[in-house]
Every structure is written in structure tokens, then in C-alpha cells.
Protein backbone atom coordinates (compact mmCIF):
# COMPACT_ATOMS: atom_id res chain seq x y z
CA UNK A 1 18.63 81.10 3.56
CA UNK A 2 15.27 79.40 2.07
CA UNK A 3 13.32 77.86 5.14
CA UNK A 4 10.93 75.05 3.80
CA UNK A 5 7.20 75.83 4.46
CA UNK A 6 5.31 73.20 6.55
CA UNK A 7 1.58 73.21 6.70
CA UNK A 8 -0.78 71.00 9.06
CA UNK A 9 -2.70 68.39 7.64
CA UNK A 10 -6.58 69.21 7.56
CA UNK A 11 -8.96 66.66 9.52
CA UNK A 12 -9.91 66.16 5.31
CA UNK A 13 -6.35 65.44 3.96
CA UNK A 14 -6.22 62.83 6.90
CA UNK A 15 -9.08 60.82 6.36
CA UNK A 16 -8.18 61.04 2.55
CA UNK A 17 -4.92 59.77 3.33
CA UNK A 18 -6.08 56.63 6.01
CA UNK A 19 -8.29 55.46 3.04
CA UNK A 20 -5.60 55.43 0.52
CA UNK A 21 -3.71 53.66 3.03
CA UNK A 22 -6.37 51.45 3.89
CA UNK A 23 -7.25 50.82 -0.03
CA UNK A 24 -3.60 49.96 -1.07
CA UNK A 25 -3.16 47.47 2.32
CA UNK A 26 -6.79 45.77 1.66
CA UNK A 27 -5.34 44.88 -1.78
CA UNK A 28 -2.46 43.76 -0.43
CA UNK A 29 -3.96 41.45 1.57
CA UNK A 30 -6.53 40.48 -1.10
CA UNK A 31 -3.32 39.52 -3.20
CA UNK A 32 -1.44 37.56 -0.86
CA UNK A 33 -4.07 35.39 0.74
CA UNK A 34 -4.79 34.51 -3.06
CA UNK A 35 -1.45 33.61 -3.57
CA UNK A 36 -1.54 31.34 -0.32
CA UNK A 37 -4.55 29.92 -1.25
CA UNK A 38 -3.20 28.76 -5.17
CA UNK A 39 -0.09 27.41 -3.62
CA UNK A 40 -1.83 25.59 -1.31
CA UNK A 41 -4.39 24.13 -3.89
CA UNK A 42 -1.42 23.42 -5.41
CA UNK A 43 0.19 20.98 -3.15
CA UNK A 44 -3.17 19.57 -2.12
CA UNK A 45 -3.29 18.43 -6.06
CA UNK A 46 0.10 17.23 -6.66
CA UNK A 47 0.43 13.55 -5.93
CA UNK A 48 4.06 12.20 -5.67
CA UNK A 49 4.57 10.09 -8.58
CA UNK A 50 6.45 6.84 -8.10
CA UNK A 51 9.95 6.08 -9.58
CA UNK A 52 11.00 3.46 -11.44
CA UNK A 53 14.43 2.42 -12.06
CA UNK A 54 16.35 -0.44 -14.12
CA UNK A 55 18.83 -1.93 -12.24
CA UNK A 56 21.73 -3.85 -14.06
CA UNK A 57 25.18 -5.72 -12.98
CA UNK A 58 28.72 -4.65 -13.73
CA UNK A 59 28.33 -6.52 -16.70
CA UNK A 60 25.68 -4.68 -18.12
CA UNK A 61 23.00 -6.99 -17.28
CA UNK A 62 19.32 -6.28 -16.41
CA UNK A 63 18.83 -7.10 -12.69
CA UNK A 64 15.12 -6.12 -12.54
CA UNK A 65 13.24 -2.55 -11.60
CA UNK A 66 13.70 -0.66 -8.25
CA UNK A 67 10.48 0.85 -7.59
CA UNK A 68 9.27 3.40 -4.96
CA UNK A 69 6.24 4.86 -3.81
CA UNK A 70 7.05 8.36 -2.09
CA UNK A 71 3.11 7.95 -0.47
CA UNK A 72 4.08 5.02 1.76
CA UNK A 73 8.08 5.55 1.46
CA UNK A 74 8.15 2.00 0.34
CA UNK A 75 10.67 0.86 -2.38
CA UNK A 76 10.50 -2.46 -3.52
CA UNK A 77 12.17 -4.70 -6.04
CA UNK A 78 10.77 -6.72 -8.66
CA UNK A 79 12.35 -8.75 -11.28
CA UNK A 80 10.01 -8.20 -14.22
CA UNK A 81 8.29 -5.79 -16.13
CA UNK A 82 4.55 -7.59 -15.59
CA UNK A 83 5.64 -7.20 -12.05
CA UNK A 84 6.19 -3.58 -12.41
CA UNK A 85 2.80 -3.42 -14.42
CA UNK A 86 1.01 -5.59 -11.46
CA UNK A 87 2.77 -2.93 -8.52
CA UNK A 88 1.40 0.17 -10.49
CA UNK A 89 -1.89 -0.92 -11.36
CA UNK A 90 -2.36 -1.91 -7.15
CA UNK A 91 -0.78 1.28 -6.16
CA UNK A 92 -3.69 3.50 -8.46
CA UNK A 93 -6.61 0.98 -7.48
């Protein structure tokens, strides 16, 4: 019957060993605080763009434009297309 050899780690192989440990977790770290940080610079930049929708009848007929500005959660609705112009060009002032 084999009997598998141990052997003691040396005060050298252990201090070798905490700073390959140490190395690998530093760039660990390193990689997901960056990662963090992008997705966070991320949704700082995006800016919630409004929708606008055509509204129409059962017939078929144009009813006006459904807007809504997910900043203010405010939809609105506006019977024209200079209206729609006028509500965009306030909202990006």
C-alpha cells in the first residue's frame, strides 16, 4: 500500500504563496471596482429619452401625439406636430 508523502511548508514557500494570493486578489479587486466604476459612468450618462406616440381612432384617424418625459414622469397630449416640436425644444432648453 503506497502512503502519499506530505512535507511542511517552509516559512519561504509561505510567504511565496500569501503574495501570489495577495497578487491574484489585488487584481481582482482592481478589475471589479473598474467595472463598477464604467457601469456607473454609464448610468450617470444615459438620459431617458422621451417617447412619442401617434394616437389614432377606430377609424384610422390621427388623434394627435402622446408624449412623455420619463425625467419628470409627465405625459402629455398634444394635437399637432408644431406642438410636439414646441414640447421638445422646451424639454432640451
Amino acid at each position: 500500500m503506497n502512503t502519499p508523502e506530505y512535507r511542511y511548508l517552509t516559512d519561504e514557500d509561505l510567504a511565496l504563496l500569501q503574495a501570489r494570493i495577495s497578487r491574484q486578489s489585488s487584481i481582482s479587486l482592481r478589475r471589479s471596482l473598474s467595472s463598477l466604476w464604467q457601469a456607473f459612468l454609464n448610468w450617470a450618462a444615459a438620459r431617458p429619452e422621451p417617447r412619442i406616440t401617434e394616437k389614432f381612432d377606430r377609424q384610422g384617424l390621427r388623434m394627435g401625439w402622446q408624449v412623455f418625459d420619463p425625467e419628470t414622469g409627465r405625459t402629455a397630449f398634444l394635437g399637432s406636430e408644431l406642438e410636439v416640436r414646441q414640447w421638445l425644444e422646451e424639454r432640451y432648453r
